[in-house]
N, C-alpha and C. Protein backbone atom coordinates (compact mmCIF):
# COMPACT_ATOMS: atom_id res chain seq x y z
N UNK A 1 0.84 -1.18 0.00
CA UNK A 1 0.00 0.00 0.00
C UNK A 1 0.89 1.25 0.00
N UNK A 2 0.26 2.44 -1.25
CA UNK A 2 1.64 3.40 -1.01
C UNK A 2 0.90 4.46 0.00
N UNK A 3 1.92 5.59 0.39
CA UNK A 3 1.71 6.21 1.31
C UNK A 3 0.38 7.11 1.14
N UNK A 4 -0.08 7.63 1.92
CA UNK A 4 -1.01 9.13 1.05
C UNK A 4 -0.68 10.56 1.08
N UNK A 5 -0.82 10.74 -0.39
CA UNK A 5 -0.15 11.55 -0.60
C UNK A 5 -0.95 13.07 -1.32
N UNK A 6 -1.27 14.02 -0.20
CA UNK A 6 -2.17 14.61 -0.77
C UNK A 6 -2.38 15.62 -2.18
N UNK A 7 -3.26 15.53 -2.19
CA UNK A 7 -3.45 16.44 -4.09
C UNK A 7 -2.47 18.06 -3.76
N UNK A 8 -1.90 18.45 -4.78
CA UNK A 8 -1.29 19.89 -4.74
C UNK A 8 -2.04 21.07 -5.59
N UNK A 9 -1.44 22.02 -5.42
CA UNK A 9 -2.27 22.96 -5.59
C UNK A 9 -2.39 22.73 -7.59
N UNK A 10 -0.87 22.67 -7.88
CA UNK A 10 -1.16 21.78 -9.42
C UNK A 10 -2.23 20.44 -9.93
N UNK A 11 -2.42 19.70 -9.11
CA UNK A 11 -3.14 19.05 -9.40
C UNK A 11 -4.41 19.08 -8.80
N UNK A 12 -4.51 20.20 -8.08
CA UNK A 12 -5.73 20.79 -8.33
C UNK A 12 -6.46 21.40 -9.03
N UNK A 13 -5.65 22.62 -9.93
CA UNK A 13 -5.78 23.04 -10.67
C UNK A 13 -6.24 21.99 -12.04
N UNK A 14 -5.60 20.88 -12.19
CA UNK A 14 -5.60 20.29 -13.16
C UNK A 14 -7.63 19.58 -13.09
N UNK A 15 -7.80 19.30 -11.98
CA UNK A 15 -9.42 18.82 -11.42
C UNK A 15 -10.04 20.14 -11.82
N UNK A 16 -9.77 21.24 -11.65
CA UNK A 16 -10.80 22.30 -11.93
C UNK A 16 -11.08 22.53 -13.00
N UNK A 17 -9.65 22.29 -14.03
CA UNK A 17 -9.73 21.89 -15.82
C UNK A 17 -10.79 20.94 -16.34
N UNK A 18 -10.85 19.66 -15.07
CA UNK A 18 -11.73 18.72 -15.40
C UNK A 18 -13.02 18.89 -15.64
N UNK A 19 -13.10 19.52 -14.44
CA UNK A 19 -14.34 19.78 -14.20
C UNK A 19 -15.45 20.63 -15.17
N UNK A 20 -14.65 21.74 -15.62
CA UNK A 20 -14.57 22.66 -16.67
C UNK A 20 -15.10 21.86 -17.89
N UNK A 21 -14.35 20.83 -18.00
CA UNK A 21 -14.79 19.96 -19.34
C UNK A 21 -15.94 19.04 -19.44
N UNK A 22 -16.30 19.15 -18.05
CA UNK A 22 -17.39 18.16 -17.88
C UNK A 22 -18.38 18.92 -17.86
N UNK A 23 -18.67 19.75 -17.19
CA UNK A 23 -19.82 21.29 -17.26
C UNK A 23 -20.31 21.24 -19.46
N UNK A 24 -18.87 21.04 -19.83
CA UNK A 24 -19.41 21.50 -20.93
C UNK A 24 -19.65 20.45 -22.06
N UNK A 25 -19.97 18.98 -21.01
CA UNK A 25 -21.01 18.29 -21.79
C UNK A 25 -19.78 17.18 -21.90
N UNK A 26 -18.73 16.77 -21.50
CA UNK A 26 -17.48 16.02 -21.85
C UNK A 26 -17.99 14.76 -20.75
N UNK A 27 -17.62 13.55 -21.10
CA UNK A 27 -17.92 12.64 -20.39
C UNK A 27 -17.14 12.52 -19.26
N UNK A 28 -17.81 12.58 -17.84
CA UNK A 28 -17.19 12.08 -16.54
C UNK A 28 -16.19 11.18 -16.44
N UNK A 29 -16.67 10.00 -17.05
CA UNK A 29 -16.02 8.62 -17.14
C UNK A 29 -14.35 8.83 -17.95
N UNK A 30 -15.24 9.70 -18.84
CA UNK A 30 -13.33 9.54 -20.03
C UNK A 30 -13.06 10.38 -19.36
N UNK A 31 -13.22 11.98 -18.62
CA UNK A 31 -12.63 12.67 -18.47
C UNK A 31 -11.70 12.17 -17.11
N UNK A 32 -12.77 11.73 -16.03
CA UNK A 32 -11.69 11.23 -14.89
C UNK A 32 -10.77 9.78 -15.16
N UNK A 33 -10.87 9.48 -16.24
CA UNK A 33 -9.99 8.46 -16.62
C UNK A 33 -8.61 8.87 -17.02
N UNK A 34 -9.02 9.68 -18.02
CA UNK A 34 -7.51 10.44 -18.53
C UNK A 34 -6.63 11.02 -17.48
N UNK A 35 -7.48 12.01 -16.81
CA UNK A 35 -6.81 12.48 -15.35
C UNK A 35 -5.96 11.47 -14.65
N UNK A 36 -6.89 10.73 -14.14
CA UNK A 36 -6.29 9.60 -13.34
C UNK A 36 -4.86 8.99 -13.74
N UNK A 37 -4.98 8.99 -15.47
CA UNK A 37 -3.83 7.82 -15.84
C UNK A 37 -2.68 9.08 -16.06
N UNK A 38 -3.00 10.67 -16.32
CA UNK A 38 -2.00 11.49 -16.44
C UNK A 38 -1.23 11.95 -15.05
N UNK A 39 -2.38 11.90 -13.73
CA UNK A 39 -1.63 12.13 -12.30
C UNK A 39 -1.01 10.69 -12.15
N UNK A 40 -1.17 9.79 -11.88
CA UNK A 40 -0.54 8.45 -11.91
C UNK A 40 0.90 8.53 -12.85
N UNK A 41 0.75 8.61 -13.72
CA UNK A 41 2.18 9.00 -14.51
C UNK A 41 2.88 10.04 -14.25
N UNK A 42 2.80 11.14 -13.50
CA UNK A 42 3.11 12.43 -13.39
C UNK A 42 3.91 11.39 -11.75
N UNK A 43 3.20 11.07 -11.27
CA UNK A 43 3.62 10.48 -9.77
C UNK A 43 4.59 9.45 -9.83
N UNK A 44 4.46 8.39 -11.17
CA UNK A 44 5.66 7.63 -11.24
C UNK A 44 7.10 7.95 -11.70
N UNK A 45 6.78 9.02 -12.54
CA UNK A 45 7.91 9.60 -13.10
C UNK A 45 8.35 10.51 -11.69
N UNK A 46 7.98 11.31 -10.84
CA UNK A 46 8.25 11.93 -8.93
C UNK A 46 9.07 10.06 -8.49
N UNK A 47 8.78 9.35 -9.18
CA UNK A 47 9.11 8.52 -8.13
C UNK A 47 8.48 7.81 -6.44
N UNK A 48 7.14 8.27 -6.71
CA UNK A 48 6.13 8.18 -5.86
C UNK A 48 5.61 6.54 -5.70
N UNK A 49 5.63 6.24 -4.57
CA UNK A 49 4.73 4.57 -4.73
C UNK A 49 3.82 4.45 -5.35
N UNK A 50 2.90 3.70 -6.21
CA UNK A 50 1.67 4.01 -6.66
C UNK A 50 0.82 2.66 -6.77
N UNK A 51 -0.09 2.68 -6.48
CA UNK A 51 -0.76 0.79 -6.69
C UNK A 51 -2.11 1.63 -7.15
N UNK A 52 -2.69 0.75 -6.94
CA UNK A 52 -4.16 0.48 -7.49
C UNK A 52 -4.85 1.52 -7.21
N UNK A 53 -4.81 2.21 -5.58
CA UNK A 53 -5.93 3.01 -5.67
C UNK A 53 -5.57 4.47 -5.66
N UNK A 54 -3.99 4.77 -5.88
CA UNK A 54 -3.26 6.14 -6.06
C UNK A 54 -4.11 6.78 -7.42
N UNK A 55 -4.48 8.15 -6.81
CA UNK A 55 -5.07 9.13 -8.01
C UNK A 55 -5.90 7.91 -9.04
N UNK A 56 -6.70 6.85 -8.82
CA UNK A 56 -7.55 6.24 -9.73
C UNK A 56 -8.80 6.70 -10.00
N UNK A 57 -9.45 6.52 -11.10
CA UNK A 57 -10.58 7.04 -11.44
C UNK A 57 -12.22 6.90 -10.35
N UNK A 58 -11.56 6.06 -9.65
CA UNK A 58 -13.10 6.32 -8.72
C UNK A 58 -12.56 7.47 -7.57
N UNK A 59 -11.52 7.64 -7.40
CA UNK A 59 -10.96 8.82 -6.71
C UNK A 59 -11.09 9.81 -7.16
N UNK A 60 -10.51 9.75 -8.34
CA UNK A 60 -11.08 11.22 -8.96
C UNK A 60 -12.08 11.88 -9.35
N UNK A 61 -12.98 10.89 -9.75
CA UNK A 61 -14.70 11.04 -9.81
C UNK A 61 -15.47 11.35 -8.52
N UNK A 62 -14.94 11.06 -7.35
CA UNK A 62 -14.95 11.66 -6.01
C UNK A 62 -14.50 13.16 -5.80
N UNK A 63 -13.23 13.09 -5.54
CA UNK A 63 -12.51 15.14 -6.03
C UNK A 63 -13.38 15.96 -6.85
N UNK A 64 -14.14 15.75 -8.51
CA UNK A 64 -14.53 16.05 -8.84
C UNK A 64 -15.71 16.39 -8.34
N UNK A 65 -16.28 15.49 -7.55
CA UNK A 65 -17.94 15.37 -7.37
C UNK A 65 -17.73 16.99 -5.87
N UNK A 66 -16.16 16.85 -5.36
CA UNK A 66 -15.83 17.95 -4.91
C UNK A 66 -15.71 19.30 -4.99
N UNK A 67 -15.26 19.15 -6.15
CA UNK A 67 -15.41 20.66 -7.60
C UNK A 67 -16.51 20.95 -7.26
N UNK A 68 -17.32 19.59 -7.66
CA UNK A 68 -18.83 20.37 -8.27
C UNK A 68 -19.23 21.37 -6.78
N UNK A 69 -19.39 19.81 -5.91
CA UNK A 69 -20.09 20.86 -4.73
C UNK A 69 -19.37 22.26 -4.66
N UNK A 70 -17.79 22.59 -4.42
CA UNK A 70 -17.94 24.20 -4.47
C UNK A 70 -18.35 25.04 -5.61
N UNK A 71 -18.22 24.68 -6.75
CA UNK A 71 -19.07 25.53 -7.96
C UNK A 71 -20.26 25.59 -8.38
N UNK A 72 -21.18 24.84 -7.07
CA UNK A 72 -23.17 24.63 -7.53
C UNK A 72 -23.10 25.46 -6.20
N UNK A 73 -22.64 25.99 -5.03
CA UNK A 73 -22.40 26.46 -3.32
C UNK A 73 -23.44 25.53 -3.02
N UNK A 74 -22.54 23.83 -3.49
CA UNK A 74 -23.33 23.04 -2.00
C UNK A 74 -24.76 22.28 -3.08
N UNK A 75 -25.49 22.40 -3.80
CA UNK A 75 -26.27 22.24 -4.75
C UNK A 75 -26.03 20.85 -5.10
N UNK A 76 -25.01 20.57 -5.98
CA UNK A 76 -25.00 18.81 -6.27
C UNK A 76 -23.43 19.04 -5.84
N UNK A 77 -22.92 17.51 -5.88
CA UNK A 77 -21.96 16.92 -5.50
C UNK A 77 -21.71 16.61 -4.09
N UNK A 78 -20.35 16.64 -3.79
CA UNK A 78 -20.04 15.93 -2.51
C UNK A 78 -19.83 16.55 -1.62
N UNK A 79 -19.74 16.98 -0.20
CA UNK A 79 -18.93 17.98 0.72
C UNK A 79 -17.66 17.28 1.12
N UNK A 80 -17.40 18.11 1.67
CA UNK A 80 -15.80 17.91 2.36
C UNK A 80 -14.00 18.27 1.34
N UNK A 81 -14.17 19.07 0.31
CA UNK A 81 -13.56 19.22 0.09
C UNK A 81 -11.89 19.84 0.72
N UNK A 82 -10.90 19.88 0.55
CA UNK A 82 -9.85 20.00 0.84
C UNK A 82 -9.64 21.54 1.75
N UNK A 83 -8.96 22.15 2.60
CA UNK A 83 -8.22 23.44 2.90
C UNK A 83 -7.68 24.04 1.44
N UNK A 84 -7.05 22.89 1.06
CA UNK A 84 -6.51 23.75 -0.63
C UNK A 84 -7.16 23.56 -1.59
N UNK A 85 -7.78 22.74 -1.73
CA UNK A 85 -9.24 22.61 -2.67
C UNK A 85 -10.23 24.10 -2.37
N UNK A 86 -10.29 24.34 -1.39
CA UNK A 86 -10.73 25.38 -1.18
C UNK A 86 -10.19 26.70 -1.28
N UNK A 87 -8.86 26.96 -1.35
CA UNK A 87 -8.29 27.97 -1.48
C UNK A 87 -8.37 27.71 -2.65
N UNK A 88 -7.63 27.06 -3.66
CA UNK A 88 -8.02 27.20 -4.81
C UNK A 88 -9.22 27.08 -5.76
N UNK A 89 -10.44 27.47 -4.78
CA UNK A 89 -11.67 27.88 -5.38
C UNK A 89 -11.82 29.04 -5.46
N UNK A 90 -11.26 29.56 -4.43
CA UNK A 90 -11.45 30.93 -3.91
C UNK A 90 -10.29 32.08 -4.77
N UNK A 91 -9.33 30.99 -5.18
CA UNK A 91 -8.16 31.72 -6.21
C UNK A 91 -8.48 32.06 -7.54
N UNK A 92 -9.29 30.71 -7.96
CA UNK A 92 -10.34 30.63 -9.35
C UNK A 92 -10.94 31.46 -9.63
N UNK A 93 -11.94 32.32 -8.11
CA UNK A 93 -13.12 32.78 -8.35
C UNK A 93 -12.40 34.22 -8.58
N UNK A 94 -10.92 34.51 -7.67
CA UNK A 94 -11.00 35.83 -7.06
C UNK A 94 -9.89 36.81 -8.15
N UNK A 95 -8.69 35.53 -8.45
CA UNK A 95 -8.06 36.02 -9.19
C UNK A 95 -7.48 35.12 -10.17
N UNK A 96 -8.21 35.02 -11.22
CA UNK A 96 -7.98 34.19 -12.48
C UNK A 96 -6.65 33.82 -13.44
N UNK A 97 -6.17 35.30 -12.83
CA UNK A 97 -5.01 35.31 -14.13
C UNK A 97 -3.27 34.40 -12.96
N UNK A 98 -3.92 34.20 -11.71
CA UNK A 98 -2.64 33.62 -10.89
C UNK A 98 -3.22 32.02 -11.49
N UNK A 99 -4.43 31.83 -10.91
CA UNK A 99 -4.81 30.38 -11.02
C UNK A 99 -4.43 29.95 -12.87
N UNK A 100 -4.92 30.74 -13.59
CA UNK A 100 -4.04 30.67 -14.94
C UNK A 100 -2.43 30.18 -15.17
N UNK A 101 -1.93 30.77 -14.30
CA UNK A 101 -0.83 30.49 -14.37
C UNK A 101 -0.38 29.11 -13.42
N UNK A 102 -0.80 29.08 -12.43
CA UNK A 102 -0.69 27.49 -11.70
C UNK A 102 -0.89 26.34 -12.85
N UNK A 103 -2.05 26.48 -13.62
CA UNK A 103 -2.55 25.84 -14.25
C UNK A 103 -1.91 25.59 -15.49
N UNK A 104 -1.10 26.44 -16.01
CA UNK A 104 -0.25 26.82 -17.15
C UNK A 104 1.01 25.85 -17.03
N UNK A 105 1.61 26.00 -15.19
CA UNK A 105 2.81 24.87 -14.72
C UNK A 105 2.09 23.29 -14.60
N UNK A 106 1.07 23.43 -14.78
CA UNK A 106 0.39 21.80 -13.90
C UNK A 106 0.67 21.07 -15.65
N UNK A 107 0.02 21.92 -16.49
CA UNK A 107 0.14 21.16 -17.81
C UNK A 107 1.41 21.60 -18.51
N UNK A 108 1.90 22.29 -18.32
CA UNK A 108 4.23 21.92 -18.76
C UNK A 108 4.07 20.63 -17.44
N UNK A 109 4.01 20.36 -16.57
CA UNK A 109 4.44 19.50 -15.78
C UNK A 109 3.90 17.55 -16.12
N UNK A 110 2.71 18.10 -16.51
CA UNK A 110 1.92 16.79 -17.44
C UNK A 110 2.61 16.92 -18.98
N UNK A 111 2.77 17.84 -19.29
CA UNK A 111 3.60 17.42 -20.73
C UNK A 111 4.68 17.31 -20.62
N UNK A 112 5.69 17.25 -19.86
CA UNK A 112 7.35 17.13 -19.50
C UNK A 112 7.04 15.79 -19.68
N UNK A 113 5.93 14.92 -19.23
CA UNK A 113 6.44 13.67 -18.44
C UNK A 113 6.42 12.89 -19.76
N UNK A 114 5.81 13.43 -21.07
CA UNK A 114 6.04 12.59 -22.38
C UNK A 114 7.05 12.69 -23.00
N UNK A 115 8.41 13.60 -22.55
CA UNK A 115 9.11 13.64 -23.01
C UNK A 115 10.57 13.10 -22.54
């Protein structure tokens, strides 16, 4: 079993992308799939332990269902989202062009790892 290892503010950012894509009609299923298999690879290449249930798609379809609840305030999805899940809602909402840029390093950091 590997350790736990909590989500960062990059790969948070990268869930709020998700989420984004799912709002606009993109399938849940493929979308938290891709996620899953791009944080999972992002973590093996860190050198991170990883088994079965590290960043997997029923995890992430969870996080997400997290998104939602802060972007419906509470309406559908899940509660309990993160301290930094939450700050970076509040970064999203308040100042776009920083969270832009987090978001800008999360995907150079997912595209490094194909290279």
């Amino acid at each position: 079993m590997s350790a736990r290892v909590l989500l960062d503010k990059y790969e948070i950012a990268m869930l709020f992308r998700a989420y984004e894509k799912i709002s606009d009609g993109d399938s849940v299923n493929v979308v938290a799939a891709s996620l899953s298999k791009s944080l999972r690879n992002l973590a093996i290449r860190r050198d991170l332990s990883v088994d079965a249930t590290f960043r997997n798609v029923n995890g992430m379809k969870l996080k997400l269902a997290n998104i939602q609840y802060l972007f419906t305030d509470g309406a559908k999805g899940i509660g309990g989202a993160s301290s930094l899940m939450r700050e970076m809602f509040r970064l999203y909402k308040q100042n776009q062009a920083e969270f832009q840029e987090i978001l800008k390093k999360a995907i150079q950091n997912l595209s490094s790892q194909l290279t």
